[in-house]
C-alpha atoms as a PDB file:
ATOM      1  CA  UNK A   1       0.000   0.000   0.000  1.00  0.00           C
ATOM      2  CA  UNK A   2       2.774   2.819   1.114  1.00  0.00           C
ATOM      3  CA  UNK A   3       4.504   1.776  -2.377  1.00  0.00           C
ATOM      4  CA  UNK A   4       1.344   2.727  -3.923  1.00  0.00           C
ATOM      5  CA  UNK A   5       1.129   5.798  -2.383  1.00  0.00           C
ATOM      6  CA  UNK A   6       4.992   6.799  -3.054  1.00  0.00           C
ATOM      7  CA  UNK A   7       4.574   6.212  -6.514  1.00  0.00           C
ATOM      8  CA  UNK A   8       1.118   8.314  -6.917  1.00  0.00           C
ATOM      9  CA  UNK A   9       3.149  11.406  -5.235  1.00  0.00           C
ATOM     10  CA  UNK A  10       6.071  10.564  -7.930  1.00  0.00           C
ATOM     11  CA  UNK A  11       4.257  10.522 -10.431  1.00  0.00           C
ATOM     12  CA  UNK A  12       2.225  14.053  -9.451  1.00  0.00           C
ATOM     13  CA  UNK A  13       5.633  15.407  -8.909  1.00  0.00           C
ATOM     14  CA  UNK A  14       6.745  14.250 -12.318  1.00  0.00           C
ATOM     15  CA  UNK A  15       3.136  15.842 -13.752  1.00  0.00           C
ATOM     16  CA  UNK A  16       3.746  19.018 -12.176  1.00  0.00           C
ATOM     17  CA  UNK A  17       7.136  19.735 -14.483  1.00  0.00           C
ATOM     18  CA  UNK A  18       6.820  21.247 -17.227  1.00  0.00           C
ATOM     19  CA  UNK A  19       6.630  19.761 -20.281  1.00  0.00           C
ATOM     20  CA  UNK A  20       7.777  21.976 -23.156  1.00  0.00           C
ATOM     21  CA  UNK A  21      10.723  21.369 -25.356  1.00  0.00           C
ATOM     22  CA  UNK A  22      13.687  23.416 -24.751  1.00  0.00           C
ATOM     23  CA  UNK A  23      14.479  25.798 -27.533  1.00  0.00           C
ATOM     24  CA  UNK A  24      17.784  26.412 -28.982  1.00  0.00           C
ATOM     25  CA  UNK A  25      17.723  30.121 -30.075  1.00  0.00           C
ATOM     26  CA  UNK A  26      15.348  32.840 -29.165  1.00  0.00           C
ATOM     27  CA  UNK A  27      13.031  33.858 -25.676  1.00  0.00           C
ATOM     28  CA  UNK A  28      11.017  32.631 -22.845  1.00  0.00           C
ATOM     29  CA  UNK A  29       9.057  35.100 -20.950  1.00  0.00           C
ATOM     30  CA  UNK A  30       8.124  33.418 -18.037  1.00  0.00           C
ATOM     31  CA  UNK A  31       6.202  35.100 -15.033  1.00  0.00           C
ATOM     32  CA  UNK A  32       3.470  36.726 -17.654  1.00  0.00           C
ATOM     33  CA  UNK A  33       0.180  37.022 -15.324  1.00  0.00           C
ATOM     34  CA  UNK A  34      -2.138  34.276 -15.971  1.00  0.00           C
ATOM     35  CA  UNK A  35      -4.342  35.014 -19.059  1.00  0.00           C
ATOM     36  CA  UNK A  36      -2.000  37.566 -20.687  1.00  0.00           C
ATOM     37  CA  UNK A  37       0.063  35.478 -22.767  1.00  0.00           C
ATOM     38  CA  UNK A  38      -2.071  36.170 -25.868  1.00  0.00           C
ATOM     39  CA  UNK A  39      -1.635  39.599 -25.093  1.00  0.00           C
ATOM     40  CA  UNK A  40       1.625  39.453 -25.277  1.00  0.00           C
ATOM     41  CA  UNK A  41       1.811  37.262 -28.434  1.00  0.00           C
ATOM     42  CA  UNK A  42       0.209  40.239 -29.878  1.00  0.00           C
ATOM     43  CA  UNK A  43       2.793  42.695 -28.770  1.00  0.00           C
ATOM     44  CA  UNK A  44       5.562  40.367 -30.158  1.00  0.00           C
ATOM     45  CA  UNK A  45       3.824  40.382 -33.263  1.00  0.00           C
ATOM     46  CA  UNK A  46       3.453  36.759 -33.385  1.00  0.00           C
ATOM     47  CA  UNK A  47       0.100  35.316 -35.273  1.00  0.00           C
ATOM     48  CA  UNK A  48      -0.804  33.068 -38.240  1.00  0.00           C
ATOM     49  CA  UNK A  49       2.471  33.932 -40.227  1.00  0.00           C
ATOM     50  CA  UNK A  50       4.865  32.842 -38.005  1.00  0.00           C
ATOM     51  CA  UNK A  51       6.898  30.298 -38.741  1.00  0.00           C
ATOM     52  CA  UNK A  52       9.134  29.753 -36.714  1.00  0.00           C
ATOM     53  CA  UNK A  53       7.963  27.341 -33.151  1.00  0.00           C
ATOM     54  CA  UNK A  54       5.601  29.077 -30.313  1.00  0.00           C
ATOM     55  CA  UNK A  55       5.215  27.293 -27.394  1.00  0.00           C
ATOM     56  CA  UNK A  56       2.455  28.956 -24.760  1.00  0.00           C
ATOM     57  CA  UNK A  57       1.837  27.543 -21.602  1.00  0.00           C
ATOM     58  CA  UNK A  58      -1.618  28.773 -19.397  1.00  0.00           C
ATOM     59  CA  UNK A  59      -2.419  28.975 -15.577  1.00  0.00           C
ATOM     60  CA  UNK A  60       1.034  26.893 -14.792  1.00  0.00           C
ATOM     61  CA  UNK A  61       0.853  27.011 -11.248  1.00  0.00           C
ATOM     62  CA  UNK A  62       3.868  29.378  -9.603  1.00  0.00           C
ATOM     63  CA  UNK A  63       4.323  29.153  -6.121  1.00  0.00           C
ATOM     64  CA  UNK A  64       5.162  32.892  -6.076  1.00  0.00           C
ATOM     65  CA  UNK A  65       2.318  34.264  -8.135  1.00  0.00           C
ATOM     66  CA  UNK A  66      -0.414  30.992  -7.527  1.00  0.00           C
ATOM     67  CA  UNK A  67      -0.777  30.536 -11.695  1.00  0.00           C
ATOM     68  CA  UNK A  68       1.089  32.472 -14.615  1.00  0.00           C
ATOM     69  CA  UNK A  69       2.101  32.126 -18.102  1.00  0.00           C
ATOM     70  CA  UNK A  70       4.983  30.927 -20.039  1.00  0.00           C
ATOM     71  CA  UNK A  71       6.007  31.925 -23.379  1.00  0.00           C
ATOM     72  CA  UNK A  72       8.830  30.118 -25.582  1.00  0.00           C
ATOM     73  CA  UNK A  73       9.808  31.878 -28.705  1.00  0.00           C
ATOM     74  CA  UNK A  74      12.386  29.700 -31.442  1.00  0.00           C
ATOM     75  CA  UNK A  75      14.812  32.495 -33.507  1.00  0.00           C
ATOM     76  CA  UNK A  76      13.188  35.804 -32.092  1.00  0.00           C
ATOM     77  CA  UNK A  77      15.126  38.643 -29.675  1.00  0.00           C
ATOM     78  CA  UNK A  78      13.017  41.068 -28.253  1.00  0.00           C
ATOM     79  CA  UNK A  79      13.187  45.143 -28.040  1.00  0.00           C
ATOM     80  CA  UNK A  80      13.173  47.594 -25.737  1.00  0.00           C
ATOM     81  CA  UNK A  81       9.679  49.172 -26.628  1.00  0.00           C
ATOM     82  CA  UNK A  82       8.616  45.560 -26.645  1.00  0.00           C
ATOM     83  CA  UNK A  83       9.459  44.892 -23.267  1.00  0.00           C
ATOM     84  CA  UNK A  84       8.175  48.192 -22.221  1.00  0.00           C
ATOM     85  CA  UNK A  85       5.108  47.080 -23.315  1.00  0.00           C
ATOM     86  CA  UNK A  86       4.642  43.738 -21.506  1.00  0.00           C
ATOM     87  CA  UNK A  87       6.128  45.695 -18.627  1.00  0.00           C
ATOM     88  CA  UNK A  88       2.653  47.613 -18.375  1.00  0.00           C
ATOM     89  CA  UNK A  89       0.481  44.092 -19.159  1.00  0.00           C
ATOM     90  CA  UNK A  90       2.983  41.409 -16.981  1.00  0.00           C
ATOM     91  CA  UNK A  91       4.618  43.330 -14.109  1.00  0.00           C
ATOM     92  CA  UNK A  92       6.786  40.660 -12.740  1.00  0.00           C
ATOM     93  CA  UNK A  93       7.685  38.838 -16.377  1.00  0.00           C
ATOM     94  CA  UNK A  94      11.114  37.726 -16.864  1.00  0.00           C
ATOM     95  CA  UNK A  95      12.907  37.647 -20.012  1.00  0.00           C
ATOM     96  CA  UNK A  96      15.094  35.050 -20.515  1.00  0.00           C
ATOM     97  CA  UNK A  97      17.369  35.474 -23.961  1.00  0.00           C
ATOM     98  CA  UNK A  98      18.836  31.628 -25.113  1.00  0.00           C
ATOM     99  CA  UNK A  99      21.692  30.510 -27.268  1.00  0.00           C
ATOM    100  CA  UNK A 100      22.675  27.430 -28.087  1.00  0.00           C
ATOM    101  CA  UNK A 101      19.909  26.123 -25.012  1.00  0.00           C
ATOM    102  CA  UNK A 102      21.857  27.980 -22.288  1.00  0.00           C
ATOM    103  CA  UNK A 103      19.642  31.078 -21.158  1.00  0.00           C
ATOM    104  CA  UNK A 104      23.108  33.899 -21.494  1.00  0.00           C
ATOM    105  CA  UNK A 105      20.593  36.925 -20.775  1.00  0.00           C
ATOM    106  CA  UNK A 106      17.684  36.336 -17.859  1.00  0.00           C
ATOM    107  CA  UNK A 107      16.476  40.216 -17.343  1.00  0.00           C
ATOM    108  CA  UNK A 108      13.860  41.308 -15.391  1.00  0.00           C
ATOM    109  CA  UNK A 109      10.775  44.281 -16.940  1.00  0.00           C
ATOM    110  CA  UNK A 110      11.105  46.863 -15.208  1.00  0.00           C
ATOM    111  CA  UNK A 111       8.450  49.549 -15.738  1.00  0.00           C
ATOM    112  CA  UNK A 112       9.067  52.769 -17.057  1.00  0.00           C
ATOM    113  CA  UNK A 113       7.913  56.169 -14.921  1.00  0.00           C
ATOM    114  CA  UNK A 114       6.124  57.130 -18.773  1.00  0.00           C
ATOM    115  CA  UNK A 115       4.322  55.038 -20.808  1.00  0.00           C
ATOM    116  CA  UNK A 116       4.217  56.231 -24.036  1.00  0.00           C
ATOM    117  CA  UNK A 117       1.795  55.430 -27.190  1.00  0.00           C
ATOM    118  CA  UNK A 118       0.961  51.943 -25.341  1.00  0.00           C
ATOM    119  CA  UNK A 119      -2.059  52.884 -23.649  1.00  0.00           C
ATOM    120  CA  UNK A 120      -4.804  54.405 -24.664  1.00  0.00           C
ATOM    121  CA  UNK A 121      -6.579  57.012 -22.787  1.00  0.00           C
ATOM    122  CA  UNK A 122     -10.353  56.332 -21.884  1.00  0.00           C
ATOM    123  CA  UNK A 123     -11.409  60.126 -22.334  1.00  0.00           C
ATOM    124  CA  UNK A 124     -12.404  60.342 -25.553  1.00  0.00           C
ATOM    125  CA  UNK A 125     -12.525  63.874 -25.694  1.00  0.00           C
ATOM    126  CA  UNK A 126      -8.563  63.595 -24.762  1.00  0.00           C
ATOM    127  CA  UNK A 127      -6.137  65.159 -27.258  1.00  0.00           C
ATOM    128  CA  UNK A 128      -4.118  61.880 -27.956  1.00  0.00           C
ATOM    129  CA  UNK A 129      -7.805  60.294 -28.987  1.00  0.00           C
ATOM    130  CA  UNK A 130      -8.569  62.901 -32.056  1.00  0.00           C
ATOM    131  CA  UNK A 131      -8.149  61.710 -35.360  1.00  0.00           C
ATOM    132  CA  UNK A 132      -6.775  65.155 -36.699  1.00  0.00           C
ATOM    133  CA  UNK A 133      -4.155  65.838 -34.080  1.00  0.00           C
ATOM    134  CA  UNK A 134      -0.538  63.793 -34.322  1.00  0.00           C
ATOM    135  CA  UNK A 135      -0.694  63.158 -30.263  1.00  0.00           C
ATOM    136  CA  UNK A 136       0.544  59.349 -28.739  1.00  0.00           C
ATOM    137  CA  UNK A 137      -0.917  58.500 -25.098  1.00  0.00           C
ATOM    138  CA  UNK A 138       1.206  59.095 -22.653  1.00  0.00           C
ATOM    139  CA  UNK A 139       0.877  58.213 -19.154  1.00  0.00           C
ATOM    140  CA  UNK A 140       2.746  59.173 -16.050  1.00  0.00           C
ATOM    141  CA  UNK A 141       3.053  56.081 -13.675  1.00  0.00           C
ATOM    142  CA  UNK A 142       1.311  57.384 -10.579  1.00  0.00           C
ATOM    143  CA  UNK A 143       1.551  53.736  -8.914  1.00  0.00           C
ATOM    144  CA  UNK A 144       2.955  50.546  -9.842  1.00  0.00           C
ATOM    145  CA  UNK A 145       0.856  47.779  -7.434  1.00  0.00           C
ATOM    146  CA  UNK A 146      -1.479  48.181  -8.287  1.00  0.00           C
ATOM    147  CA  UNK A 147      -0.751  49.408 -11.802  1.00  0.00           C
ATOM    148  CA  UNK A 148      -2.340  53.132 -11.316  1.00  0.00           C
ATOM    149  CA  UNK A 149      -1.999  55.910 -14.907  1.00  0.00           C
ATOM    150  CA  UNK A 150      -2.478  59.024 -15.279  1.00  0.00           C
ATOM    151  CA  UNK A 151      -2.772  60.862 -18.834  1.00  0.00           C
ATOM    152  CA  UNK A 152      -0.120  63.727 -19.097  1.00  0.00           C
ATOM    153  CA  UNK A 153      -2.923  65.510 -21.344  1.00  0.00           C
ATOM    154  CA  UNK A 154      -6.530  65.446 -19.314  1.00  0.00           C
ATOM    155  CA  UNK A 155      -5.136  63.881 -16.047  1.00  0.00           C
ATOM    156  CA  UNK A 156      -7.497  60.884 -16.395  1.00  0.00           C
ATOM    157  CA  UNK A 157      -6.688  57.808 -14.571  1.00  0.00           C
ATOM    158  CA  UNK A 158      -6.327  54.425 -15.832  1.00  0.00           C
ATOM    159  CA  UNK A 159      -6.062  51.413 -12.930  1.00  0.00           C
ATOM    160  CA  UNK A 160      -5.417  47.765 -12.773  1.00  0.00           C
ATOM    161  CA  UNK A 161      -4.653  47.492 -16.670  1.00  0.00           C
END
């Protein structure tokens, strides 16, 4: 009976690894809030034409955040405004740069203090929301955790994004 038992618990242990194949060149973001993967498949600019190998993983439970997402992208780098952007969706995502399997880059997102043409305001009578003037959004950070905004043109707040 306790050999039954000892091999149920190895076998959830075994489960509870992950299961995606490593990737020789290219990112994982891991630490995306659950649910916001997609989002930030979008930002990468990742859909039907890709060819290259996507591997998503959803609600993966994380002892630090109780479930998150996992992102594995084959031949791809990332950018700056890129990572500025999944900064405002996915906090506490981690950006892990691989070569040749070995992860030689594991950076942190880090939030800028101005968030700029990435948002956009919920005023519609705002200046960056009329069609005839050239304005992008841009938000001041007013709080990080929760994520609070504030539009540098009508002061209107945007929370929990």
């Amino acid at each position: 009976m306790d050999a039954d038992k000892n091999q149920s618990r190895e076998d959830e242990k075994r489960d509870e690894k992950m299961k995606i194949k490593l990737i020789k060149n290219g990112i994982v973001i891991d630490h995306i809030a659950s649910g916001r993967a997609l989002e930030v498949l979008r930002i990468l600019g990742i859909g039907e034409g890709y060819s290259d190998e996507v591997s998503l993983a959803m609600n993966i439970h994380s002892k630090s955040m109780g479930k998150k997402d996992i992102l594995k992208v084959e031949n791809r780098d990332i950018k700056t405004d890129e990572i500025n952007k999944i900064a405002v969706l996915a906090p506490n995502a981690t950006i892990n740069r691989i070569t040749d399997y070995k992860v030689v880059k594991k950076e942190k997102v880090v939030l800028p203090n101005e968030i700029i043409g990435i948002v956009k305001c919920s005023n519609p009578q705002c200046i960056s929301n009329k069609a005839r003037e050239p304005v992008k959004s841009h938000f001041l950070v007013i709080q990080r955790d929760p994520l609070t905004l504030s539009c540098k043109y009508c002061e209107r707040e945007a929370k929990g994004l």
